[in-house]
N, C-alpha and C. Protein backbone atom coordinates (compact mmCIF):
# COMPACT_ATOMS: atom_id res chain seq x y z
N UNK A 1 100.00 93.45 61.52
CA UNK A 1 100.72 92.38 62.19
C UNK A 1 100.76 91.17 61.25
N UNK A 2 101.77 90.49 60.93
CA UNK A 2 102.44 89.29 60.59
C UNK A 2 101.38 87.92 60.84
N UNK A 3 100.73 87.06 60.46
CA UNK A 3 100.40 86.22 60.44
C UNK A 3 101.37 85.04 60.99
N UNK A 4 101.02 84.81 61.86
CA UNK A 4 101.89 83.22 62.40
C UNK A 4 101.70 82.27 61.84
N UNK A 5 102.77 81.35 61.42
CA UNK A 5 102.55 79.88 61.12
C UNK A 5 103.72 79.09 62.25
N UNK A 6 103.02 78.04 62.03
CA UNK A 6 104.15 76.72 62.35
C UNK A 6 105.47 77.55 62.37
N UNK A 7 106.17 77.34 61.07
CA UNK A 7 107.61 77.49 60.59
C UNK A 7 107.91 78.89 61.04
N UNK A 8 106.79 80.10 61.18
CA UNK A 8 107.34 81.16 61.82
C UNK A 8 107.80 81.28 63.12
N UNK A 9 107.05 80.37 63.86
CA UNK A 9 107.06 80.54 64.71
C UNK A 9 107.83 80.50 66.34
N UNK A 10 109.11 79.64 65.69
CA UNK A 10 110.55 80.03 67.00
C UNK A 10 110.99 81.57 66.58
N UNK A 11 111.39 81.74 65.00
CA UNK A 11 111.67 83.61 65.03
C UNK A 11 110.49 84.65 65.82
N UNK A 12 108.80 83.94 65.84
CA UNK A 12 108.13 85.18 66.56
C UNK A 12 108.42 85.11 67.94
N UNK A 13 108.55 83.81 68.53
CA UNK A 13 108.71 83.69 69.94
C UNK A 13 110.07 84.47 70.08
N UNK A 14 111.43 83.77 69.30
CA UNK A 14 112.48 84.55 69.79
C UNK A 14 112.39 86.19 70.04
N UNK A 15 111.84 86.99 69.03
CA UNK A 15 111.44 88.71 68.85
C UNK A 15 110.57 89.21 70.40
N UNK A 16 109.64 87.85 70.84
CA UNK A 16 108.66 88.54 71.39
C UNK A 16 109.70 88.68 73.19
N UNK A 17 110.42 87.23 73.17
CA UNK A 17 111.36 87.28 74.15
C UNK A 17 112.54 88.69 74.02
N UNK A 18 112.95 88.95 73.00
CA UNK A 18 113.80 89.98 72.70
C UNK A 18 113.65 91.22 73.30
N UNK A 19 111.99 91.58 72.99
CA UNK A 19 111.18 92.39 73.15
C UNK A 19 110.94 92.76 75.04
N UNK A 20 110.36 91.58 75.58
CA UNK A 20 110.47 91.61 76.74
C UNK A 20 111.69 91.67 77.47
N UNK A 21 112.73 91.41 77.05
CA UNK A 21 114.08 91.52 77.51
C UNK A 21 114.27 93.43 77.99
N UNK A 22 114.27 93.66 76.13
CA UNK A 22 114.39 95.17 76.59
C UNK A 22 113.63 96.24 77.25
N UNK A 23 112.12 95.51 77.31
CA UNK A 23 111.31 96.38 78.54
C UNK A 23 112.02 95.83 80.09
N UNK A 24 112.33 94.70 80.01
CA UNK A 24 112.83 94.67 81.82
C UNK A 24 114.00 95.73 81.73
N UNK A 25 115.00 95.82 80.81
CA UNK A 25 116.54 96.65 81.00
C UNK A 25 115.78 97.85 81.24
N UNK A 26 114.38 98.53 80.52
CA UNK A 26 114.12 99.81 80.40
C UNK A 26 113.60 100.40 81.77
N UNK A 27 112.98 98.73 82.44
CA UNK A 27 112.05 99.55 83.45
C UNK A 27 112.91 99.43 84.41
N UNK A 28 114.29 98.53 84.32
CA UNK A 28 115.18 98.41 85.51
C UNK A 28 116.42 99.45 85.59
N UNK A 29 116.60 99.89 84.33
CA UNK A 29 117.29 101.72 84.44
C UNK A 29 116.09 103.15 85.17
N UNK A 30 115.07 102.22 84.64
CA UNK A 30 114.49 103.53 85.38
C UNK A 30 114.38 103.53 87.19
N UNK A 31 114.38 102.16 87.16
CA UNK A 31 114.31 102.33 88.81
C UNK A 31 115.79 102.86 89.28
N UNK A 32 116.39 102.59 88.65
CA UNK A 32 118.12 102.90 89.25
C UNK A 32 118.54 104.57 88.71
N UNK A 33 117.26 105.34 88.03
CA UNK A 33 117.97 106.53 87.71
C UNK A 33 116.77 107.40 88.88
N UNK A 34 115.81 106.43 89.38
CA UNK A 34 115.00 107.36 90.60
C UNK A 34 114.03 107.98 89.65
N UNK A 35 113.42 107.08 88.25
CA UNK A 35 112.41 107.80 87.50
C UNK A 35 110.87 107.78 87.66
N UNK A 36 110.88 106.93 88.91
CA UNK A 36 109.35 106.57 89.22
C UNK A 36 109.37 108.07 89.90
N UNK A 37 108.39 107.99 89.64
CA UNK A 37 107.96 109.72 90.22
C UNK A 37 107.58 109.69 91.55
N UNK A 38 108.14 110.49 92.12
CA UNK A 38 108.07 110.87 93.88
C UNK A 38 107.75 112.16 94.57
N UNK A 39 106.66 112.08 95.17
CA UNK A 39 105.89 113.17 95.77
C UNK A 39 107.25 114.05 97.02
N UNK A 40 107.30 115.03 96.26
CA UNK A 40 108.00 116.27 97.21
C UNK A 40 107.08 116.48 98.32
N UNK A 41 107.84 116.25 99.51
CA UNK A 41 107.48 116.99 100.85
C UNK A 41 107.86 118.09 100.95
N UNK A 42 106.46 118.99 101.37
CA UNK A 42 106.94 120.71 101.54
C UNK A 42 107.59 120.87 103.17
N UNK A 43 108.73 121.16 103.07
CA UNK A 43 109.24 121.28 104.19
C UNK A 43 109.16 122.69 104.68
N UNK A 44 109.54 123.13 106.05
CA UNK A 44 109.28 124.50 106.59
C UNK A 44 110.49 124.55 106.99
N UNK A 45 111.44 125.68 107.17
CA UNK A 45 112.61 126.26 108.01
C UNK A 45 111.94 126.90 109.31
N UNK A 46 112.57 127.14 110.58
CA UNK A 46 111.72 127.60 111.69
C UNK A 46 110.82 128.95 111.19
N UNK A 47 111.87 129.73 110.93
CA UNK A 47 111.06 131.14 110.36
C UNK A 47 109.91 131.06 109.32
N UNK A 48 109.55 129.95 108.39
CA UNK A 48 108.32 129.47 107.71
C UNK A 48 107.86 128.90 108.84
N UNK A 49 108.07 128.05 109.18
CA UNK A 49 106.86 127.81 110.14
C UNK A 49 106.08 128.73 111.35
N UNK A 50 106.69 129.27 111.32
CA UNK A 50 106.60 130.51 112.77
C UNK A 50 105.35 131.23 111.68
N UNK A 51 105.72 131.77 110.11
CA UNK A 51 104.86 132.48 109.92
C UNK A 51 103.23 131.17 109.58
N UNK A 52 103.74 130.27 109.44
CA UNK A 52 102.69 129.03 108.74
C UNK A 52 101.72 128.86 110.02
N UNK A 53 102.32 128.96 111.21
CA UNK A 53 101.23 128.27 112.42
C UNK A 53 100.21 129.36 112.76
N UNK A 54 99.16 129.05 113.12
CA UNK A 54 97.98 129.97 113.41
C UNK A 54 98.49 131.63 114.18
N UNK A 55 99.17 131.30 115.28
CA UNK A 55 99.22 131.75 116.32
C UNK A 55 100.63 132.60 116.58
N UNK A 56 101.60 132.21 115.06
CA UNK A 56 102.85 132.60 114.78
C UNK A 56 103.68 133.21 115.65
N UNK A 57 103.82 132.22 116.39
CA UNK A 57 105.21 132.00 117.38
C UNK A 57 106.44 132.17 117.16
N UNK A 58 107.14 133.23 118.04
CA UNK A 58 108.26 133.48 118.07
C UNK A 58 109.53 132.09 118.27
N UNK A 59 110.71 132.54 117.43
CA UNK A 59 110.96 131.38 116.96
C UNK A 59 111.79 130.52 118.63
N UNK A 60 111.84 131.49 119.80
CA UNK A 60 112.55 130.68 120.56
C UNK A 60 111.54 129.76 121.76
N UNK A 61 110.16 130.20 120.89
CA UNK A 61 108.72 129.36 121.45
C UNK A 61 108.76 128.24 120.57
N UNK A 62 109.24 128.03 119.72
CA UNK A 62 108.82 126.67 119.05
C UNK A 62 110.08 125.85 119.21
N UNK A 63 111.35 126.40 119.15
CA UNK A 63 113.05 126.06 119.46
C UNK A 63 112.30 125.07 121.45
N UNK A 64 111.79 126.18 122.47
CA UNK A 64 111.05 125.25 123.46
C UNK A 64 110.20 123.98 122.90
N UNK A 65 109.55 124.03 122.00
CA UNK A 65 108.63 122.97 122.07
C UNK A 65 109.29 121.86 121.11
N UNK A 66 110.26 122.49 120.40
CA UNK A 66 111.18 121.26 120.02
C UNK A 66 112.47 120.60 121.09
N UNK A 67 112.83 121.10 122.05
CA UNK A 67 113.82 120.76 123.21
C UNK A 67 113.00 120.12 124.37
N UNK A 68 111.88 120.32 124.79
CA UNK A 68 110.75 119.50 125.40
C UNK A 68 110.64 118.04 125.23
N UNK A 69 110.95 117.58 126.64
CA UNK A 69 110.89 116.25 126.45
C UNK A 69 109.27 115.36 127.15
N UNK A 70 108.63 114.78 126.31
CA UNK A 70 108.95 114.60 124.74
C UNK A 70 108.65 116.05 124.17
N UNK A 71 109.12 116.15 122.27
CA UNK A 71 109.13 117.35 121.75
C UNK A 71 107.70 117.62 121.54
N UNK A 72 107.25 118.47 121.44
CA UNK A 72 105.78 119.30 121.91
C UNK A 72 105.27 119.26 120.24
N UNK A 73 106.21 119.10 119.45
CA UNK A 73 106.22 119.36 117.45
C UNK A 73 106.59 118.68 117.20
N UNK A 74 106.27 117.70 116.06
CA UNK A 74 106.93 117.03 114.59
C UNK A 74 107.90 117.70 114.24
N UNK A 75 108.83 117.83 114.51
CA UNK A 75 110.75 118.03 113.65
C UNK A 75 111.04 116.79 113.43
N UNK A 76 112.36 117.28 112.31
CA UNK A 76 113.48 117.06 111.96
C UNK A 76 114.50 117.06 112.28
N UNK A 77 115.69 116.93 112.12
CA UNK A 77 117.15 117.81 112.04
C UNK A 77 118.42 116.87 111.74
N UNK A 78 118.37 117.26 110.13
CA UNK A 78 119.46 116.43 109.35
C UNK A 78 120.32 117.71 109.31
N UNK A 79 121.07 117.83 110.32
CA UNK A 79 122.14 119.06 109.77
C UNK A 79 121.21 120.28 110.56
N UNK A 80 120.37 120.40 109.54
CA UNK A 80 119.54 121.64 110.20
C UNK A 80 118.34 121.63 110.66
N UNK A 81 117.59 122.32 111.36
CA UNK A 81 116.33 121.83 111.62
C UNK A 81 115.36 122.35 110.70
N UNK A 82 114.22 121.49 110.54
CA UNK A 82 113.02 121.11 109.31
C UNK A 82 112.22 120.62 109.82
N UNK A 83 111.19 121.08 108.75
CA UNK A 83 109.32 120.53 109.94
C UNK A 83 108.98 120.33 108.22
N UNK A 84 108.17 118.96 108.44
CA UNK A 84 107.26 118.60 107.14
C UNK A 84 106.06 119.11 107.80
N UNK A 85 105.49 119.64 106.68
CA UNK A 85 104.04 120.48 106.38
C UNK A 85 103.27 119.63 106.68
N UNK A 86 103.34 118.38 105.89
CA UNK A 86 102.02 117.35 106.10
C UNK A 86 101.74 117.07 108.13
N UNK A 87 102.83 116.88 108.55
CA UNK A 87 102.98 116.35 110.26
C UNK A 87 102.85 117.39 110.66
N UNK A 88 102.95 118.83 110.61
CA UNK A 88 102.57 119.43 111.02
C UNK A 88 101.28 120.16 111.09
N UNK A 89 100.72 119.77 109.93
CA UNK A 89 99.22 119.83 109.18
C UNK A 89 98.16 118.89 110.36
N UNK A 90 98.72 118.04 110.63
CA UNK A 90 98.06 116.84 111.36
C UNK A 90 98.70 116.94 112.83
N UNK A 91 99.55 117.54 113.01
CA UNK A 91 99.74 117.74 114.81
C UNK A 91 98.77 118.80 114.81
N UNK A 92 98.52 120.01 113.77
CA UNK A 92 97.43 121.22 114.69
C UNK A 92 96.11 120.37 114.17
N UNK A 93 95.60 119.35 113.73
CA UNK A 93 94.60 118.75 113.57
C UNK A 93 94.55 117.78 114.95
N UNK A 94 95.27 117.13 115.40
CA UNK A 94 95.10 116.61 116.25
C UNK A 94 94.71 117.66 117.92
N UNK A 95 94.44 118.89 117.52
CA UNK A 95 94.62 120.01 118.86
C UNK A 95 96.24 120.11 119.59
N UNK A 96 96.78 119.74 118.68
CA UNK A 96 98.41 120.41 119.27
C UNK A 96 98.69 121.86 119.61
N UNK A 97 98.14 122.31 118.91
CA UNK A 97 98.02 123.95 118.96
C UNK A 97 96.82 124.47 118.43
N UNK A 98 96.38 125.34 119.65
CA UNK A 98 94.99 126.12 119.26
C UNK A 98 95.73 127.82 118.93
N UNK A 99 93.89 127.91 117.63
CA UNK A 99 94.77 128.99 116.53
C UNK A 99 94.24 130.46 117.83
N UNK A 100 94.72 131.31 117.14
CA UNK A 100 94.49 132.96 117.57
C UNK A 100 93.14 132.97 118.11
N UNK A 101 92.55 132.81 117.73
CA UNK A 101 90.83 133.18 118.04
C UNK A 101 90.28 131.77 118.95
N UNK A 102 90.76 130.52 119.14
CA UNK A 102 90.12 129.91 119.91
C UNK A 102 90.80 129.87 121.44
N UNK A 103 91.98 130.92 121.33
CA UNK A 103 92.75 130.81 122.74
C UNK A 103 91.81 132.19 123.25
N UNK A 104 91.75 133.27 122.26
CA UNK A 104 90.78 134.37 123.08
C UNK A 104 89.83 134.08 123.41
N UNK A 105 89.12 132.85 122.57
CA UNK A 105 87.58 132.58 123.10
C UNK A 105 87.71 131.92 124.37
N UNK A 106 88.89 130.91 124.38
CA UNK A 106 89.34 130.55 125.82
C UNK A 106 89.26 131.34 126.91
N UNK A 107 90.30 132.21 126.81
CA UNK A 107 90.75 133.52 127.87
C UNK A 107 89.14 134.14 128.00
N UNK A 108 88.38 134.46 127.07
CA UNK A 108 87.22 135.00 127.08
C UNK A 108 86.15 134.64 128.19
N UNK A 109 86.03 132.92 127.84
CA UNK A 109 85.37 131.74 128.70
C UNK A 109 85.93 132.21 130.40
N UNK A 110 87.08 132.09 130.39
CA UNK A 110 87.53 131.82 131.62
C UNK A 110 87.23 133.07 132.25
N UNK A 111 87.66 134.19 132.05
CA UNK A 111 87.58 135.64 132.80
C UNK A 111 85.71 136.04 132.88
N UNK A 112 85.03 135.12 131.71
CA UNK A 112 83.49 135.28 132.43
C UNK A 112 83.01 134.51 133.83
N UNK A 113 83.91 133.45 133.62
CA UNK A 113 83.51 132.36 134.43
C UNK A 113 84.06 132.17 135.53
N UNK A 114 85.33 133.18 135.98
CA UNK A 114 86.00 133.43 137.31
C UNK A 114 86.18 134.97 137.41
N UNK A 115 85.46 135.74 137.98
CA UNK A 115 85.40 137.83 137.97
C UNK A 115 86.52 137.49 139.09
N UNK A 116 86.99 138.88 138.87
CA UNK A 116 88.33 139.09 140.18
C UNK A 116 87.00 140.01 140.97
N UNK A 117 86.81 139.98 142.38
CA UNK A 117 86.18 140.61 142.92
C UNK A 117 87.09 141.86 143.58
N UNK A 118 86.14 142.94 143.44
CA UNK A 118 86.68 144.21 144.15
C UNK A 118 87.52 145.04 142.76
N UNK A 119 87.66 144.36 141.69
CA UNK A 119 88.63 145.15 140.73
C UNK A 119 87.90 145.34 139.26
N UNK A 120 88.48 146.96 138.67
CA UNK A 120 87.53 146.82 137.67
C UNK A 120 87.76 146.25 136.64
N UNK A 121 86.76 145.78 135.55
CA UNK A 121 87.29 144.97 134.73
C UNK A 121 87.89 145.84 133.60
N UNK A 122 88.44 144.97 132.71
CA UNK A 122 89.63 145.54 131.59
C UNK A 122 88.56 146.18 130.75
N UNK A 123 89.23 147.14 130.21
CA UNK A 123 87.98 147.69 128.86
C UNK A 123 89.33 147.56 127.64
N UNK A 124 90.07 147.56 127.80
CA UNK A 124 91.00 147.28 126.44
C UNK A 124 89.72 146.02 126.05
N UNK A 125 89.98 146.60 124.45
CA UNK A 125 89.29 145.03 123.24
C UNK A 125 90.10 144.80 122.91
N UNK A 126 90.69 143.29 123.00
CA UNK A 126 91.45 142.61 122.36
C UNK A 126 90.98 141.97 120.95
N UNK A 127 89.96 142.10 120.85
CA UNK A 127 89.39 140.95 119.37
C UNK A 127 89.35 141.95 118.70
């Protein structure tokens, strides 16, 4: 680097202004070409999601819980219908939907805890 003096010193200021000029044009094309980098949302089509949810619901069970007022699911529908992964990640976190095995343990709970009297019980295993 160049040593400053006195007499250098409107040409270093002018360069250093020059300088900063063309980082604002650089960083202000980049905002206008969308170069800051942006996290992709994984989106689902019904048939991905049907296979994505625990309990993989047929698709005119979730088509209900999206027509449900209010809708029973986090959708979309720009044109077509779409479910973001993340909201849907966090509706079955919130107990929106219980998976395969905690609805049998349910059903399980309940049929110990109310017998049909007079009838025999099921021997099919479901688990």
């Amino acid at each position: 680097m160049e040593k400053i003096t006195f007499d250098t010193m409107p040409e270093t200021l002018s360069e250093i202004l020059k300088r900063i000029g063309n980082l604002e044009t650089m960083v202000g094309n980049m905002n206008n070409h969308n170069c800051v980098p942006v996290v992709e949302e994984v989106r689902f089509n019904i048939t991905e999601l049907c296979d994505y949810l625990p309990t993989k619901p047929k698709k005119q069970t979730v088509y209900g819980w999206v027509s449900a007022k209010p809708p029973k699911i986090p959708y979309h529908k720009k044109g077509e219908l779409y479910f973001i992964k993340s909201e849907i990640d966090a509706w079955l976190a919130e107990d929106g939907m219980s998976s395969g095995k905690d609805l049998m343990d349910q059903a399980r709970a309940y049929v110990s805890n109310n017998p049909l009297s007079g009838r025999k019980e099921a021997t099919r295993n479901y688990g």
